[in-house]
C-alpha atoms as a PDB file:
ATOM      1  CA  UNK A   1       0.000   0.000   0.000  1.00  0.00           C
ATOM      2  CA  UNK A   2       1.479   3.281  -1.009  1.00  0.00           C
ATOM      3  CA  UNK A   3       0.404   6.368   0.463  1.00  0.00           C
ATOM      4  CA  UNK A   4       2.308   9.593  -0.987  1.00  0.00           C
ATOM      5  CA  UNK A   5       0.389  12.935   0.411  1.00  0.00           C
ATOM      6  CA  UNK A   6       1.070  16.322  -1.162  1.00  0.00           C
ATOM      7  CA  UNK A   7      -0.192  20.095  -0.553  1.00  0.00           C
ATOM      8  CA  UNK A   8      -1.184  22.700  -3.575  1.00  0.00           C
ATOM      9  CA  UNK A   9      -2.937  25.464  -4.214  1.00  0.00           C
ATOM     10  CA  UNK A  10      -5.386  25.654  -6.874  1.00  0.00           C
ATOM     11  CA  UNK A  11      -4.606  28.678  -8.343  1.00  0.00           C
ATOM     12  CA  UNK A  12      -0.831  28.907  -9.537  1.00  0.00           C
ATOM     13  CA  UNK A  13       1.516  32.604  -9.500  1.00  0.00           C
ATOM     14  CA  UNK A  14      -0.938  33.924 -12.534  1.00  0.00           C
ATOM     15  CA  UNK A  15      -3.845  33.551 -11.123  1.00  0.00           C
ATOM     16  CA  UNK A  16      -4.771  30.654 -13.393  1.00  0.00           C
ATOM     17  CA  UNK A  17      -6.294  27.803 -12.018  1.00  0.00           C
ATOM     18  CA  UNK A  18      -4.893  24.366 -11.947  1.00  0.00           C
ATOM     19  CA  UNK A  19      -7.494  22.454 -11.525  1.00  0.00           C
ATOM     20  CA  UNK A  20     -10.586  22.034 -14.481  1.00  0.00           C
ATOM     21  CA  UNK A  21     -13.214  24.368 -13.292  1.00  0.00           C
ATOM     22  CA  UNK A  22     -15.659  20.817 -13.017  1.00  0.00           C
ATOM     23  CA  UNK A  23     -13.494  20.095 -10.092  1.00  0.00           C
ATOM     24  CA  UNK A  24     -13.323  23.584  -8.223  1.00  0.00           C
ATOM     25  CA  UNK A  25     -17.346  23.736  -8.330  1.00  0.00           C
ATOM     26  CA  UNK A  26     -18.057  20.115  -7.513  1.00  0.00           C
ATOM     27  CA  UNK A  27     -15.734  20.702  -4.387  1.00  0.00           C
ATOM     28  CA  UNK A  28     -16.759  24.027  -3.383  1.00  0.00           C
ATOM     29  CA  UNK A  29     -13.284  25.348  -3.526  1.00  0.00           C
ATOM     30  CA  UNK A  30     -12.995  29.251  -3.080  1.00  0.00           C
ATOM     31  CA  UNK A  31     -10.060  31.393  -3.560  1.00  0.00           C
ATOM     32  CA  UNK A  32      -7.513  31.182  -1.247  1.00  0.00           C
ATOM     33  CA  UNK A  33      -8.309  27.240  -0.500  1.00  0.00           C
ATOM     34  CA  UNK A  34      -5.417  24.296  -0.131  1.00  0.00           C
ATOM     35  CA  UNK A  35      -6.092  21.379  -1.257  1.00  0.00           C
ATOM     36  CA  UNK A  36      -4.825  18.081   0.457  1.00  0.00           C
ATOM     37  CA  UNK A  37      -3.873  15.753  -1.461  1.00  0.00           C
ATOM     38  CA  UNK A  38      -3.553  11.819  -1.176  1.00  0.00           C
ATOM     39  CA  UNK A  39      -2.496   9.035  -3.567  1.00  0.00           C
ATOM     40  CA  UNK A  40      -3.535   5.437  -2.060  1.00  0.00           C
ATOM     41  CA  UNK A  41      -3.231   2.523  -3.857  1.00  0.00           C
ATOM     42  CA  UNK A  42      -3.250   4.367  -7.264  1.00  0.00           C
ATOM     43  CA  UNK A  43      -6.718   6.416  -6.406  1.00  0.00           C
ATOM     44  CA  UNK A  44      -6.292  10.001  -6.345  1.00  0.00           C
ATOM     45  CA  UNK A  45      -8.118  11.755  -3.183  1.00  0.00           C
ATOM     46  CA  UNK A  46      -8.577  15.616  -2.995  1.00  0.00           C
ATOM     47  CA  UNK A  47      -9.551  16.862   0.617  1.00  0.00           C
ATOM     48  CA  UNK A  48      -9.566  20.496   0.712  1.00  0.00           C
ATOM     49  CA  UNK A  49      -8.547  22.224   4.080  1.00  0.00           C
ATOM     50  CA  UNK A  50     -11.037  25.297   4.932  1.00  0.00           C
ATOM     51  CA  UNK A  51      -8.239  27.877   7.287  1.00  0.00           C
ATOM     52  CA  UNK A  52     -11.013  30.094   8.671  1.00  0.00           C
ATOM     53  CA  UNK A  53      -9.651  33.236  10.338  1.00  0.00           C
ATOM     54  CA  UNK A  54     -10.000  33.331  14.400  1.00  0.00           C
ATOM     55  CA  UNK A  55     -12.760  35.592  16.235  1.00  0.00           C
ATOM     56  CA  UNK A  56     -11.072  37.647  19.046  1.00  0.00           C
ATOM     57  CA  UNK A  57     -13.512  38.471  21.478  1.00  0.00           C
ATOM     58  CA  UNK A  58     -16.825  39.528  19.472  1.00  0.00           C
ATOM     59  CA  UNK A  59     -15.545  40.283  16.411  1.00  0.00           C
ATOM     60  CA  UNK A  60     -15.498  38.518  12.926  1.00  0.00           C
ATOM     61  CA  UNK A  61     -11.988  39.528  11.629  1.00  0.00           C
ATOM     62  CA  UNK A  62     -13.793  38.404   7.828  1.00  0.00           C
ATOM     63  CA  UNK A  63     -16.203  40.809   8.386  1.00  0.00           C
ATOM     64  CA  UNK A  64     -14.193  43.644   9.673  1.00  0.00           C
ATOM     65  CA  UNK A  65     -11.588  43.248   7.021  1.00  0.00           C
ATOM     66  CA  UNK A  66     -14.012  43.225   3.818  1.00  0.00           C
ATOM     67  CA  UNK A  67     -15.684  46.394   5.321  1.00  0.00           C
ATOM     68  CA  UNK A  68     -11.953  47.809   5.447  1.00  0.00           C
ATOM     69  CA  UNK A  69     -11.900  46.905   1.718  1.00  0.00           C
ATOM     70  CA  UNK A  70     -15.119  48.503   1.188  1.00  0.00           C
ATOM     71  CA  UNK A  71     -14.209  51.505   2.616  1.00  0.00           C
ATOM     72  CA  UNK A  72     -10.868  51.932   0.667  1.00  0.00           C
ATOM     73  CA  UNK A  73     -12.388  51.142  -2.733  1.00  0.00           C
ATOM     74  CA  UNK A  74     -15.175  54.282  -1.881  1.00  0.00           C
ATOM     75  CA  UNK A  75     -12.633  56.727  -1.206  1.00  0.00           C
END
C-alpha cells in the first residue's frame, strides 16, 4: 500500500487555475483554498482544508476586514 500525500494550491503565481473548473465547483473550492492531497493505492483523493480566520472576542476579523476593503475602494 502506497500512500504519498502532497499540498497545492489551486490557483498557480498567474492567477490561473490548476485544476478544471468541473473540479473547483463540484468541491466548493474558493479562492484562497489548499487542497490536500492523497495518492492510495493508485486512487487520487482531494480533501480540501477550509483555514477560517480566528474571532477575538466579538468580532469577525472576515467581516471587519471586507468592510476595510469597502471603505478603501469608496474613497
Amino acid at each position: 500500500m502506497t500512500i504519498l500525500e502532497f499540498v497545492i494550491k489551486i490557483y498557480d503565481d498567474h492567477g490561473r487555475l490548476k485544476l478544471p473548473s468541473s473540479i473547483v465547483r463540484k468541491l466548493n473550492l474558493r479562492k484562497n483554498t489548499i487542497l490536500r492531497v492523497s495518492i492510495k493505492n493508485g486512487v487520487i483523493i482531494l480533501e480540501p482544508i477550509r483555514a477560517k480566520w480566528p474571532k477575538k472576542g466579538k468580532i469577525d476579523e472576515d467581516k471587519a476586514l471586507s468592510e476595510k476593503h469597502l471603505a478603501w475602494f469608496e474613497i
